[in-house]
C-alpha atoms as a PDB file:
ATOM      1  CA  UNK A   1     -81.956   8.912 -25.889  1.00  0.00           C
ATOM      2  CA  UNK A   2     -80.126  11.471 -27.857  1.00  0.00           C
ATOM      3  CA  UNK A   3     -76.405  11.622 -28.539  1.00  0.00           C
ATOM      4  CA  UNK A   4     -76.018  14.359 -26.260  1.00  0.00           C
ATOM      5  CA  UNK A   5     -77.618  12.589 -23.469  1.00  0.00           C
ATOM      6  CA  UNK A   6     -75.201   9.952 -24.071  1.00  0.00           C
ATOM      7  CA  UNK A   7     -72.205  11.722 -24.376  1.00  0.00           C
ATOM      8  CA  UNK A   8     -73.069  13.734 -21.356  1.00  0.00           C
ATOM      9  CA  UNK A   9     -74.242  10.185 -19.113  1.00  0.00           C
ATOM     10  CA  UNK A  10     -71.005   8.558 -20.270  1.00  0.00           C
ATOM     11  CA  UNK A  11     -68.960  11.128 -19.044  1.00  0.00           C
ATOM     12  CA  UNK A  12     -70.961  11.649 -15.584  1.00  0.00           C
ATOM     13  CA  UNK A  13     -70.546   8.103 -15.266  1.00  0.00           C
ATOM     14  CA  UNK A  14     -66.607   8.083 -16.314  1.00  0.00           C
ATOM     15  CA  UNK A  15     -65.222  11.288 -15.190  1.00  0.00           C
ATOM     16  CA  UNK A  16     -68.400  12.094 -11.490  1.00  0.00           C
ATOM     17  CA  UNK A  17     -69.508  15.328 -13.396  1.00  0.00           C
ATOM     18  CA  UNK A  18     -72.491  16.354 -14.805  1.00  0.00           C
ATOM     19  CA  UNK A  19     -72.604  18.593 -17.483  1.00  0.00           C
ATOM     20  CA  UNK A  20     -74.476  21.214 -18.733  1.00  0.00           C
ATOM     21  CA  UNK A  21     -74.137  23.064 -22.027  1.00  0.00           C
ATOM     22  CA  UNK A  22     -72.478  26.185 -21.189  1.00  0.00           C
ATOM     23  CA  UNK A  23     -69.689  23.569 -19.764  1.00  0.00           C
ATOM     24  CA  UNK A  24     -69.241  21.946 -23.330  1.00  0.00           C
ATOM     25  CA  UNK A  25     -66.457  23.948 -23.842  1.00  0.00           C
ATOM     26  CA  UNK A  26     -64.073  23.498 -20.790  1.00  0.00           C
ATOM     27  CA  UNK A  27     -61.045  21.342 -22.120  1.00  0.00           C
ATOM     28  CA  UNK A  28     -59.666  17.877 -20.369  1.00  0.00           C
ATOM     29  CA  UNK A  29     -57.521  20.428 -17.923  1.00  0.00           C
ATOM     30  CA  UNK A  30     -59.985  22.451 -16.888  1.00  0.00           C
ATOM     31  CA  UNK A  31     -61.463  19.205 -14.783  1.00  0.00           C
ATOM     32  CA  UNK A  32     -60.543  18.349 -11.880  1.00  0.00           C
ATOM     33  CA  UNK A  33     -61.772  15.254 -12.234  1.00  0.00           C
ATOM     34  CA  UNK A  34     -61.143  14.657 -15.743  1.00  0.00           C
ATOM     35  CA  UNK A  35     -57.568  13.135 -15.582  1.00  0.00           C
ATOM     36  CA  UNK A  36     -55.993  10.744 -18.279  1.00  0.00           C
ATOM     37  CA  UNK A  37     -57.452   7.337 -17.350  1.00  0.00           C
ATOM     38  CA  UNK A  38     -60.783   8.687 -17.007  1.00  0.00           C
ATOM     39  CA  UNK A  39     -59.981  10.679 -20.097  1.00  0.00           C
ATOM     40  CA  UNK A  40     -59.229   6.745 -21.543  1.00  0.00           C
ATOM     41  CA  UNK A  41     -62.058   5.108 -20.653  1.00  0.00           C
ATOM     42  CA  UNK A  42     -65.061   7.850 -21.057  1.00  0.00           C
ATOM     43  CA  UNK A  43     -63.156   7.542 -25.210  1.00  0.00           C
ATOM     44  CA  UNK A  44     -63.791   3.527 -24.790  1.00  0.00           C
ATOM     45  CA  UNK A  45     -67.259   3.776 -23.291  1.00  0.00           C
ATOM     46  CA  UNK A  46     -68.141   5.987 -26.031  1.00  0.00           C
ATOM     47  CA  UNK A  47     -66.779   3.662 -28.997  1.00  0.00           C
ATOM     48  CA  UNK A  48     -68.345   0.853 -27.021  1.00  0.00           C
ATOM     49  CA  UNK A  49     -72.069   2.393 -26.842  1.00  0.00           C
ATOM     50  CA  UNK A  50     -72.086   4.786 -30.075  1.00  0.00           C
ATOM     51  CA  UNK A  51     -70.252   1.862 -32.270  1.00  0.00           C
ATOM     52  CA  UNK A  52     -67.789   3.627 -33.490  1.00  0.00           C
ATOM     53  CA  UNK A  53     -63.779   4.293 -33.283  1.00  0.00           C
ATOM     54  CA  UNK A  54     -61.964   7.444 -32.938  1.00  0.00           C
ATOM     55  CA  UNK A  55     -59.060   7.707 -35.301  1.00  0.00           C
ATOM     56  CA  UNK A  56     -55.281   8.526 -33.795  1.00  0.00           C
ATOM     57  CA  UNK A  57     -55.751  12.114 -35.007  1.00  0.00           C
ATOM     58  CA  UNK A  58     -59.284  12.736 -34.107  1.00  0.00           C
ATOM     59  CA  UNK A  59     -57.846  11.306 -29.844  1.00  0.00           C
ATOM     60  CA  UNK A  60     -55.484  14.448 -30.385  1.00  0.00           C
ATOM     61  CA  UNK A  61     -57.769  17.182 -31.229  1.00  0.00           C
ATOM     62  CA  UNK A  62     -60.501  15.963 -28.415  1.00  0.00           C
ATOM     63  CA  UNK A  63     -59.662  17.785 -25.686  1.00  0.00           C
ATOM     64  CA  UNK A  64     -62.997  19.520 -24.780  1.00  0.00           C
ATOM     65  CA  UNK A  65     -66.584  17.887 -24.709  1.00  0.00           C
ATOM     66  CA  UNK A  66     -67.548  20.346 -27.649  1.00  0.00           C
ATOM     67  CA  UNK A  67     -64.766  18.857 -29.644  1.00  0.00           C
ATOM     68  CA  UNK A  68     -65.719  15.508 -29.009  1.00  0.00           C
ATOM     69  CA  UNK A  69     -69.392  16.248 -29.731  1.00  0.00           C
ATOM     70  CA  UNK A  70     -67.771  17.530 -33.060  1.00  0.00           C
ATOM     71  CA  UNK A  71     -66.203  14.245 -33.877  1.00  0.00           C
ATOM     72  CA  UNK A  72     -68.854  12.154 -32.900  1.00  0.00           C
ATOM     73  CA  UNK A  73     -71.384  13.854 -34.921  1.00  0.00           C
ATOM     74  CA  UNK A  74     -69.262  13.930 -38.361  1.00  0.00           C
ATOM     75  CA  UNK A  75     -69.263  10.430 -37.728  1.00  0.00           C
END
């Protein structure tokens, strides 16, 4: 499985949406569904499967799934 396929099955699983690509650029408001404790643990349950940690800054600027995608793949 991809990174997008995880990215995009952790936050179906977190946040009850699927995604598809032309949605990779809605921000965390634009959800309904996407409020701050979801927001919270889809950013766990990707450090927990991916193995990695999002830095203070990095938390900040990942407010849409593009950004995070972003992040992620820089990483």
């Amino acid at each position: 499985m991809n990174k997008v396929d995880v990215i995009s099955n952790i936050f179906e699983r977190n946040v009850g949406v699927h995604l598809n690509e032309a949605e990779y650029d809605l921000e965390f408001n634009q959800i309904n569904n996407w409020d701050s404790l979801k927001h919270v643990q889809f950013i766990v349950d990707l450090e927990l499967e991916l193995n990695i940690q999002f830095t203070a800054e990095e938390l900040e600027i990942g407010n849409s799934i593009k950004k995070i995608f972003e992040i992620i793949n820089e990483k």
